[in-house]
N, C-alpha and C. Protein backbone atom coordinates (compact mmCIF):
# COMPACT_ATOMS: atom_id res chain seq x y z
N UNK A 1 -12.40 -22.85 -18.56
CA UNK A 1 -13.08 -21.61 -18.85
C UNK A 1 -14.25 -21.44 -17.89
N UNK A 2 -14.59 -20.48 -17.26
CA UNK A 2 -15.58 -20.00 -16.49
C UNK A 2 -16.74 -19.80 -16.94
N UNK A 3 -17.53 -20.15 -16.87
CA UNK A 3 -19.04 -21.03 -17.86
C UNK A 3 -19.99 -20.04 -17.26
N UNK A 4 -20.02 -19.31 -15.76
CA UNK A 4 -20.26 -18.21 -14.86
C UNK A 4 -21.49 -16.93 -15.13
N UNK A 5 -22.19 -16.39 -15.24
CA UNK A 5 -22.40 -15.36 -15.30
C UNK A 5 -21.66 -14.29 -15.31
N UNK A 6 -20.90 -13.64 -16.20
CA UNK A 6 -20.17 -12.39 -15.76
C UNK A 6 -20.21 -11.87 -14.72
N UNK A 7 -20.95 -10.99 -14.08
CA UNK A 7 -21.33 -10.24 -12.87
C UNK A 7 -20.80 -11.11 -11.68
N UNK A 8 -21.48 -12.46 -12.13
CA UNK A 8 -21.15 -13.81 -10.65
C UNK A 8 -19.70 -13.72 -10.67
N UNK A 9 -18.88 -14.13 -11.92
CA UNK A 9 -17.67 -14.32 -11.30
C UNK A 9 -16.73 -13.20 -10.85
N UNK A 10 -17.32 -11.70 -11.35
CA UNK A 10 -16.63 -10.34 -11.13
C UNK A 10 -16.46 -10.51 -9.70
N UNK A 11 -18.03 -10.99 -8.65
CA UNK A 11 -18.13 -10.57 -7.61
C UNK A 11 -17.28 -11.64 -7.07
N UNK A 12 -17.74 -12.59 -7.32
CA UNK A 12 -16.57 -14.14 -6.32
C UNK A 12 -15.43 -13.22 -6.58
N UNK A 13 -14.58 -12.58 -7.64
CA UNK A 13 -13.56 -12.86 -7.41
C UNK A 13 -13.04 -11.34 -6.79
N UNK A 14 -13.78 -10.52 -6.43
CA UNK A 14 -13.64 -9.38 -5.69
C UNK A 14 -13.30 -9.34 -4.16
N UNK A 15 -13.78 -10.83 -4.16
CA UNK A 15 -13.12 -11.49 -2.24
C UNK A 15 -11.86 -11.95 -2.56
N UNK A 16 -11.68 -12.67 -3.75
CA UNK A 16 -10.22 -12.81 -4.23
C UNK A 16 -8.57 -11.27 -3.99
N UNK A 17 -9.94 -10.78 -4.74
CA UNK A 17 -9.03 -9.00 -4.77
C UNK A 17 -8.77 -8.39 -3.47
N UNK A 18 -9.31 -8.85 -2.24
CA UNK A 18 -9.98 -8.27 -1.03
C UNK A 18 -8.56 -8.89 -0.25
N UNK A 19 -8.57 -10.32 -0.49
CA UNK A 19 -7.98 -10.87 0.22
C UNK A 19 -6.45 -10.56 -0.38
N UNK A 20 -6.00 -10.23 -1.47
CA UNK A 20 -4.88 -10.02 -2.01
C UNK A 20 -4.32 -8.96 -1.75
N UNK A 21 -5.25 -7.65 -1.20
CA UNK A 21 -4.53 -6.55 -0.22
C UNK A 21 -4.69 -6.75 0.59
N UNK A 22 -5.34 -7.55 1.74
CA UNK A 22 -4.64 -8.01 3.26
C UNK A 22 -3.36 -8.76 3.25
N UNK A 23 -2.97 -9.45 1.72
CA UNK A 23 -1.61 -9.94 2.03
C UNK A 23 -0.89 -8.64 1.84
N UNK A 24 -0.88 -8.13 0.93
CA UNK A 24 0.05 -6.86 0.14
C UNK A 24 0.43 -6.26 1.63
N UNK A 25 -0.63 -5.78 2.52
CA UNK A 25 -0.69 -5.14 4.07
C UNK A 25 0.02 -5.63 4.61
N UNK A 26 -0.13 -6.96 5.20
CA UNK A 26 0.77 -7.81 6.15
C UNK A 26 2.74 -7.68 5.25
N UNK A 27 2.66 -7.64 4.16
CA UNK A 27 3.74 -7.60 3.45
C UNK A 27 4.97 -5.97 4.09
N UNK A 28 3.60 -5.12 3.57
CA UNK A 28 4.68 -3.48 3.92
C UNK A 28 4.45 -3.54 5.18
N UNK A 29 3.99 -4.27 6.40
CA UNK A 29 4.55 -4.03 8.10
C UNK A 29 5.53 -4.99 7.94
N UNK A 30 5.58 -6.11 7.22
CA UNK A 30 7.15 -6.56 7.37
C UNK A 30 8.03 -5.89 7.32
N UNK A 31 7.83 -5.20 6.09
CA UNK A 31 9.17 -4.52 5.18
C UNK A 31 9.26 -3.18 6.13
N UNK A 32 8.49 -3.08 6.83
CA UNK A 32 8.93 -1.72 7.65
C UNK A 32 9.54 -2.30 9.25
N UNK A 33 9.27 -3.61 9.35
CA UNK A 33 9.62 -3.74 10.34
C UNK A 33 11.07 -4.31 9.71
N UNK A 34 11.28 -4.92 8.89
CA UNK A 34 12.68 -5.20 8.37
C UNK A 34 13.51 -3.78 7.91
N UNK A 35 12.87 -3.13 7.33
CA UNK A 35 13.96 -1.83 7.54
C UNK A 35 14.53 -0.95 8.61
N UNK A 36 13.30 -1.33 9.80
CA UNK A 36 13.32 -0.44 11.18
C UNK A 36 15.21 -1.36 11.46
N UNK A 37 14.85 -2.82 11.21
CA UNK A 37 16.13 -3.20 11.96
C UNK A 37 17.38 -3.48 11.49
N UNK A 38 17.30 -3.09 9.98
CA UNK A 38 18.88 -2.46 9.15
C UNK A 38 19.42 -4.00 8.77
N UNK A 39 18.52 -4.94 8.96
CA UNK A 39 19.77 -5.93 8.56
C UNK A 39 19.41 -6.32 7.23
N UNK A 40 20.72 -6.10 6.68
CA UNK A 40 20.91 -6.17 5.27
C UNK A 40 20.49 -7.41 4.55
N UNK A 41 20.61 -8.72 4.72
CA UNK A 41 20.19 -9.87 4.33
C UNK A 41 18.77 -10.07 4.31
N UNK A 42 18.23 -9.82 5.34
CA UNK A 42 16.27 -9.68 5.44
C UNK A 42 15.95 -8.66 4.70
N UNK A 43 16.38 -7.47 4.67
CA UNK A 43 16.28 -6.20 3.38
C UNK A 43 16.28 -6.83 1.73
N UNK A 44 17.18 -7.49 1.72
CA UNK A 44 17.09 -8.07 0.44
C UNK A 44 16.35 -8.84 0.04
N UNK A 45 16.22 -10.06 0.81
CA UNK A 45 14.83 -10.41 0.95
C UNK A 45 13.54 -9.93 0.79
N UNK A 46 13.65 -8.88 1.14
CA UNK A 46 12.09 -8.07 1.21
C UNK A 46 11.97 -7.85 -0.07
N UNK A 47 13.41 -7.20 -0.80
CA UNK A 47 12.99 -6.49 -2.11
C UNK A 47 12.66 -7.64 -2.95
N UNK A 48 13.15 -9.13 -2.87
CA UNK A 48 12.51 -10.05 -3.75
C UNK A 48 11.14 -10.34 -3.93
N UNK A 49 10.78 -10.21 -2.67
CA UNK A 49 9.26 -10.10 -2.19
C UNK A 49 8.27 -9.63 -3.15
N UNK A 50 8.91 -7.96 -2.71
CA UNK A 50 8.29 -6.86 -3.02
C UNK A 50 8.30 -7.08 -4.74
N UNK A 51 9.04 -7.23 -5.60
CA UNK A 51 9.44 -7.63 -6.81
C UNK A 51 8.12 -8.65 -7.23
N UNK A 52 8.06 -9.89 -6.04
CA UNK A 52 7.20 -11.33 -6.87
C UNK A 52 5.98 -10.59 -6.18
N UNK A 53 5.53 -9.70 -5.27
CA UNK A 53 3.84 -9.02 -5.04
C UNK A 53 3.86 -8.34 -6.10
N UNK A 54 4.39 -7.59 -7.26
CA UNK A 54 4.45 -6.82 -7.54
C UNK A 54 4.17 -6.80 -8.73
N UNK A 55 5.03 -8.37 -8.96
CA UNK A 55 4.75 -8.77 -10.75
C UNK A 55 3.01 -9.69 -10.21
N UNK A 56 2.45 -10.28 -8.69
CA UNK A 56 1.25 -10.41 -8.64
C UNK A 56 0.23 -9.86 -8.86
N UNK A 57 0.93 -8.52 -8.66
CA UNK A 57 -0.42 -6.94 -8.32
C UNK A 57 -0.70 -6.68 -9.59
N UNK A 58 0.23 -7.12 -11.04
CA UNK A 58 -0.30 -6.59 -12.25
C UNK A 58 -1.37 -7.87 -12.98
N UNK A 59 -0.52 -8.86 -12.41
CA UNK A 59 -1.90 -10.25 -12.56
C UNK A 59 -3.01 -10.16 -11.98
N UNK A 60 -3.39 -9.58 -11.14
CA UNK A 60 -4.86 -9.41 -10.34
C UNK A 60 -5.42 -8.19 -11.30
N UNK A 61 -4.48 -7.38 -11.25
CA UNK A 61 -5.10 -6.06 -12.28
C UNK A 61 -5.76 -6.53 -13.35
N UNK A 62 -4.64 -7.50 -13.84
CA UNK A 62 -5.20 -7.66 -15.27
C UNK A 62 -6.50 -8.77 -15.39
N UNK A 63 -6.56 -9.38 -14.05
CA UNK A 63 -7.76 -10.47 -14.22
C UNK A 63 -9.33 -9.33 -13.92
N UNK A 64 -9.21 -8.54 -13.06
CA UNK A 64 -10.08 -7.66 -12.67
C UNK A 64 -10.41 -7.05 -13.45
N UNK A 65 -9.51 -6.11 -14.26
CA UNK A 65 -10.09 -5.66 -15.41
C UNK A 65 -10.89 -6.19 -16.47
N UNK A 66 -9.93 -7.58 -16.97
CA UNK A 66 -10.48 -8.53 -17.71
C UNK A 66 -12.07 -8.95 -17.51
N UNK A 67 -12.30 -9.71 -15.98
CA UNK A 67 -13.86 -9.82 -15.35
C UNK A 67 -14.96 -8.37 -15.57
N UNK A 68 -14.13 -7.45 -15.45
CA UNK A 68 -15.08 -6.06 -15.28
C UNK A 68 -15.61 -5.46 -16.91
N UNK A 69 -14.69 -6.32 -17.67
CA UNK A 69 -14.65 -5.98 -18.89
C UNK A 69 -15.87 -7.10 -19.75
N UNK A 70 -16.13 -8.35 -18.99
CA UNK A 70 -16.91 -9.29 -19.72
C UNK A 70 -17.98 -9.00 -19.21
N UNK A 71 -17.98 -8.04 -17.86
CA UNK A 71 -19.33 -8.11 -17.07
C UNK A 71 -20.20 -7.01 -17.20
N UNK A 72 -19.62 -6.31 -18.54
CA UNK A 72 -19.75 -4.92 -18.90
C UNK A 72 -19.91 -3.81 -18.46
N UNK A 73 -18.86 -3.71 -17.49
CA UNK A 73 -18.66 -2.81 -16.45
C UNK A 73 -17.15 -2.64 -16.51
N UNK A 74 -16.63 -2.25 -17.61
CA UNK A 74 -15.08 -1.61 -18.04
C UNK A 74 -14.46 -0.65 -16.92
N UNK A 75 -15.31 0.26 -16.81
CA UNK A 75 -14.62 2.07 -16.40
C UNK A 75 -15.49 2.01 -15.32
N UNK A 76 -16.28 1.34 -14.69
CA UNK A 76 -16.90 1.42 -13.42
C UNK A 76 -16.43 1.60 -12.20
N UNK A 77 -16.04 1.96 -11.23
CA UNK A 77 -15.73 2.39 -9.87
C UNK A 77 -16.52 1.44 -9.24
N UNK A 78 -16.06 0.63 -7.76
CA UNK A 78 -16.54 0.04 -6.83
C UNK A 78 -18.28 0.53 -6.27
N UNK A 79 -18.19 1.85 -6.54
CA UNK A 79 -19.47 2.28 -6.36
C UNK A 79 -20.23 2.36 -7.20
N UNK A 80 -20.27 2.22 -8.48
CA UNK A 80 -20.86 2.22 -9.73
C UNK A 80 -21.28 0.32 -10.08
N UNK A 81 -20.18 -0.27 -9.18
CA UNK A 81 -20.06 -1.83 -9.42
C UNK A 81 -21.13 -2.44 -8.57
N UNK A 82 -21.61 -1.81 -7.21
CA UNK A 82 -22.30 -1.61 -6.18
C UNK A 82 -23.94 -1.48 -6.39
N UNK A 83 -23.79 -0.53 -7.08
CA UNK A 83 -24.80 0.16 -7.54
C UNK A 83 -25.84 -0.88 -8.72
N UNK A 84 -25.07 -1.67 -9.53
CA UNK A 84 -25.28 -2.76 -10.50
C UNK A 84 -25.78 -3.74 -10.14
N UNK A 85 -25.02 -3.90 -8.64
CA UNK A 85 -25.81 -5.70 -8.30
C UNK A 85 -26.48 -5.55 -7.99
N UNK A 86 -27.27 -6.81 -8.52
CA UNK A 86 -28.41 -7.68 -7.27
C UNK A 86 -28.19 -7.21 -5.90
N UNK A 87 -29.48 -6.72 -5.53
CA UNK A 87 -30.04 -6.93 -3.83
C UNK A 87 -29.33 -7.67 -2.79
N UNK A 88 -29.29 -8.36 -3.28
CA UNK A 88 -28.50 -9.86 -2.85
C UNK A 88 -26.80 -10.19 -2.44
N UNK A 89 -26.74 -9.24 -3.39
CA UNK A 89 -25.04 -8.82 -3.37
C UNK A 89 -24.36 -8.08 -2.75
N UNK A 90 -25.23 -6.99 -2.80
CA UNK A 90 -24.70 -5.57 -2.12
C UNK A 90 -24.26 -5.63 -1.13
N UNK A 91 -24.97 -6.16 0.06
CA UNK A 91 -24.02 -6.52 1.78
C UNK A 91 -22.88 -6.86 1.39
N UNK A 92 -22.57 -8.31 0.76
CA UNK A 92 -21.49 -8.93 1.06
C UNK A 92 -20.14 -7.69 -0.24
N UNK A 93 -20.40 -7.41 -1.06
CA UNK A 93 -19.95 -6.51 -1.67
C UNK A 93 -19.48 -5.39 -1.28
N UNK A 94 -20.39 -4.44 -0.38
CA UNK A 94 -20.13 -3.43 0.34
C UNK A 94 -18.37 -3.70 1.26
N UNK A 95 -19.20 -4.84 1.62
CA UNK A 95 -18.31 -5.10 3.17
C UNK A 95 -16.99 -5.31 2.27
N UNK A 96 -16.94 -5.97 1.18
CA UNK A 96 -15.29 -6.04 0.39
C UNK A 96 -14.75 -4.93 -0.03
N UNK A 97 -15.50 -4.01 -0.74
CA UNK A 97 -14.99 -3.11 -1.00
C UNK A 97 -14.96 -2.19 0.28
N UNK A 98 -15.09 -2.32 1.17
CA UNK A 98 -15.02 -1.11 2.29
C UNK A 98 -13.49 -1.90 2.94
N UNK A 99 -13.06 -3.10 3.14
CA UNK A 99 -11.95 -3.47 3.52
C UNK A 99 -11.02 -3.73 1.99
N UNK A 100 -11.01 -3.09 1.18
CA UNK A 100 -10.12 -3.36 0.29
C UNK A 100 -9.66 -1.66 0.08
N UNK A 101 -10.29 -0.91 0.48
CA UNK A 101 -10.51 0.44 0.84
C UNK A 101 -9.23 1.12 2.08
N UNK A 102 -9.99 -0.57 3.07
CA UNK A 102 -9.05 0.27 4.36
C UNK A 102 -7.53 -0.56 4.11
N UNK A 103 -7.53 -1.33 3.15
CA UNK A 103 -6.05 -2.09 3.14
C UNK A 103 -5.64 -1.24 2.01
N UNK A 104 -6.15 -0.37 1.27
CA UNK A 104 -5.26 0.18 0.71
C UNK A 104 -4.65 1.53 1.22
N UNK A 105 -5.25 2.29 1.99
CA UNK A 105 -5.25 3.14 2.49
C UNK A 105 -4.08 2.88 4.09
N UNK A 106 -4.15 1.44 4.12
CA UNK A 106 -2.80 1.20 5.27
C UNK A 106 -1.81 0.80 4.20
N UNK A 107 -1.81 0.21 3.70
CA UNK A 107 -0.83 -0.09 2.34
C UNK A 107 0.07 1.44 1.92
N UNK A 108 -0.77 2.34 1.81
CA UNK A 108 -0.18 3.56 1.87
C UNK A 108 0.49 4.39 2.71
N UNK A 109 -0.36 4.05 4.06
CA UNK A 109 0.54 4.81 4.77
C UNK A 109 1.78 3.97 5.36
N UNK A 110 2.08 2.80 5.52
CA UNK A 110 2.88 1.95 5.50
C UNK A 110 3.62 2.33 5.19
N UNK A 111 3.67 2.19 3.62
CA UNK A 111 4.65 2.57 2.27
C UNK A 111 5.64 4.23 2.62
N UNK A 112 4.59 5.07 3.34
CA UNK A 112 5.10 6.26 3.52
C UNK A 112 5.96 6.39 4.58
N UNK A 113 6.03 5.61 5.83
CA UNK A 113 6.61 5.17 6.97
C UNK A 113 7.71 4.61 6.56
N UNK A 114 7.53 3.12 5.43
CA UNK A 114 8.57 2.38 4.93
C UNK A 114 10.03 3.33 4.10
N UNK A 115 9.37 4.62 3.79
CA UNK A 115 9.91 5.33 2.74
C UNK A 115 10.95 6.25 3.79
N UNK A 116 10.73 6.91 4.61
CA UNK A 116 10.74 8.12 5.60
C UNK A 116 12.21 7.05 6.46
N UNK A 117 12.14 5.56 6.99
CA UNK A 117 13.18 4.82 7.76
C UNK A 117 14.05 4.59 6.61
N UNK A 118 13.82 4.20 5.20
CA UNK A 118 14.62 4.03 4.27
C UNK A 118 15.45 5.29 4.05
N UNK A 119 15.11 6.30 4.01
CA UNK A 119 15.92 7.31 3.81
C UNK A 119 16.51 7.52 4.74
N UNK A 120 15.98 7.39 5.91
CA UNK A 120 16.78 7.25 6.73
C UNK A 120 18.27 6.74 7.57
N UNK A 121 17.43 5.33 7.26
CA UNK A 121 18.87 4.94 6.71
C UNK A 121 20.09 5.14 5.68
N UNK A 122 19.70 5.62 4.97
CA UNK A 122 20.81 5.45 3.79
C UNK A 122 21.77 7.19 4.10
N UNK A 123 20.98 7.96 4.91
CA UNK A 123 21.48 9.18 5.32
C UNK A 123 22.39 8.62 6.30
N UNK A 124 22.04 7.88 7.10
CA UNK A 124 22.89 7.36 8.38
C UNK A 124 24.08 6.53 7.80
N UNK A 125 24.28 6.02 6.71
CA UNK A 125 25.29 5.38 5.83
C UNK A 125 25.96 6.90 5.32
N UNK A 126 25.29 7.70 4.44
CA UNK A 126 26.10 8.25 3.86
C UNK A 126 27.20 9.27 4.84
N UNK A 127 26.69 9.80 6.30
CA UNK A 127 27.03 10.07 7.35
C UNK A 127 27.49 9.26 8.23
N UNK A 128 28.31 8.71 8.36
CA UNK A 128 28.54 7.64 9.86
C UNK A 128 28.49 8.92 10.95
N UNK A 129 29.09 9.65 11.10
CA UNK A 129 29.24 10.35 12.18
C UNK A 129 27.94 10.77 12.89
N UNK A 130 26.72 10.18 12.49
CA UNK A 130 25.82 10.22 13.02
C UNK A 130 24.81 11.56 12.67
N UNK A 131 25.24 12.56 11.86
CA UNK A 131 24.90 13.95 11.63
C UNK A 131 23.86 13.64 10.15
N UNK A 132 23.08 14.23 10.91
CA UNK A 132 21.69 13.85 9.79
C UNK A 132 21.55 15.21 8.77
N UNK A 133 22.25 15.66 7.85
CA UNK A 133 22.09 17.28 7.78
C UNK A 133 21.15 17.49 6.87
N UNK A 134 20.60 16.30 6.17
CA UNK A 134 19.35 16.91 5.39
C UNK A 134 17.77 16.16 5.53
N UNK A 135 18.24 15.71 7.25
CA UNK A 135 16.61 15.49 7.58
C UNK A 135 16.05 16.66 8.59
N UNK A 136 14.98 16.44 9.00
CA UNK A 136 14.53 17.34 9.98
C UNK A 136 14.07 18.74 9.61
N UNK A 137 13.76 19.65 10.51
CA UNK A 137 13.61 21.00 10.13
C UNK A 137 14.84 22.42 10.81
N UNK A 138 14.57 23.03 9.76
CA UNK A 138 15.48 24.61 10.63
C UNK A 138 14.58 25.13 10.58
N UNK A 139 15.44 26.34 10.80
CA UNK A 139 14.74 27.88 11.10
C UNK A 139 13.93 28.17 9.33
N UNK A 140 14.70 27.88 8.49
CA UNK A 140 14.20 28.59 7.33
C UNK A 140 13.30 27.74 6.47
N UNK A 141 13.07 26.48 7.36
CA UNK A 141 12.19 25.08 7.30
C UNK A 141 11.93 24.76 5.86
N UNK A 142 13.45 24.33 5.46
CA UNK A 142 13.71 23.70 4.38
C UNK A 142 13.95 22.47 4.23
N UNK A 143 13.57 21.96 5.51
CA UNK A 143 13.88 20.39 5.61
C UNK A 143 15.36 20.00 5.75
N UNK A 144 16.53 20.64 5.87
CA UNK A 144 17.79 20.82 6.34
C UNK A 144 18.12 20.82 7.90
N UNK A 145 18.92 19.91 8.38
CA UNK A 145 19.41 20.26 9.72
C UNK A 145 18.51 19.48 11.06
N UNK A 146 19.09 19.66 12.17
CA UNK A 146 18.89 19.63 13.16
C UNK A 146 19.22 20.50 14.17
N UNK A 147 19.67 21.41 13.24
CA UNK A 147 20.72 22.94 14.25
C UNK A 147 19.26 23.48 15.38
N UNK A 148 18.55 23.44 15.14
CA UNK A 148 17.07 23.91 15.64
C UNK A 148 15.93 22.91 15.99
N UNK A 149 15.85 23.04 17.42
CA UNK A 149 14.45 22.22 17.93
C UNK A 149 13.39 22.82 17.52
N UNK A 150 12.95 23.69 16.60
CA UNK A 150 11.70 24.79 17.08
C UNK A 150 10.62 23.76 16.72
N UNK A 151 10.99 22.79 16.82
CA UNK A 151 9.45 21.81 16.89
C UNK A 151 9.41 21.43 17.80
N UNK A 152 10.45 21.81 19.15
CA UNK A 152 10.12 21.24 20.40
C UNK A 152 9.87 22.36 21.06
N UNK A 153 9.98 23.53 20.80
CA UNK A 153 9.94 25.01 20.91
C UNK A 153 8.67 25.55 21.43
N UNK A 154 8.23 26.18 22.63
CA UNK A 154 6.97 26.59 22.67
C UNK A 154 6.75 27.99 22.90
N UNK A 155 6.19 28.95 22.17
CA UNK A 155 5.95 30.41 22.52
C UNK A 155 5.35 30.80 24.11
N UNK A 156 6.34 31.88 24.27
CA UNK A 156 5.62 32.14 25.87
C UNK A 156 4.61 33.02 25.93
């Protein structure tokens, strides 16, 4: 049992939390670099991955909450959490929450990249003939087709 100051162990373990989305990060450039290259065996792989980060991401939740909850700071926001500490804290605090910030925010766009080649693929399966007919844009820019470059298109 953690014998700790509340607040003390919220913050130790907020480098914990910090460091657990630089893995999550390094995780979705795998998985995008494993989907970029279609092979099915490393794909599957990934999704086991993605599965054991995933059942991790609700264990960190639930310890964070738990800490935020003894440290009586339930419903608090990183900036509200900020705002609470010690003098003393705040640098090294700042600096975690400002990179737990930017790993989630690549975590996302990752995810959106990861999402965009996945469909991709599975269009390129459901098509062998290579005809993509419901990616891209047309004329009536419904997200249908490739009949139309007008995104390579320039007005004279």
């Amino acid at each position: 049992m953690d014998t700790r100051d509340p607040s003390v162990a919220l913050y130790d373990f907020i480098e914990i939390y910090a460091n657990f989305f630089e893995e999550v990060c390094a995780l979705e450039q795998e998985k995008l670099a494993v989907l970029q290259s279609g092979e099915i065996p490393q794909i599957q792989q990934m999704i086991t991955r993605q599965q054991a980060i995933a059942k991790r991401m609700e264990n960190i939740e639930g310890k964070r909450m738990a800490l935020q909850q003894a440290a009586g700071m339930a419903q608090y926001t990183f900036k509200e959490i900020l705002a609470e500490a010690p003098a003393e804290d705040r640098a090294r605090l700042k600096m975690l929450f400002d990179r737990i910030r930017t790993e989630i925010a690549n975590i996302k766009y990752l995810n959106e990249k990861s999402m965009v080649c996945a469909r991709t693929r599975l269009q390129m399966i459901k098509d062998p003939q290579g005809d993509l007919p419901v990616c891209g844009y047309s004329r009536q820019k419904n997200g249908r087709g490739l009949g139309s470059l007008l995104i390579m298109e320039t007005k004279a």
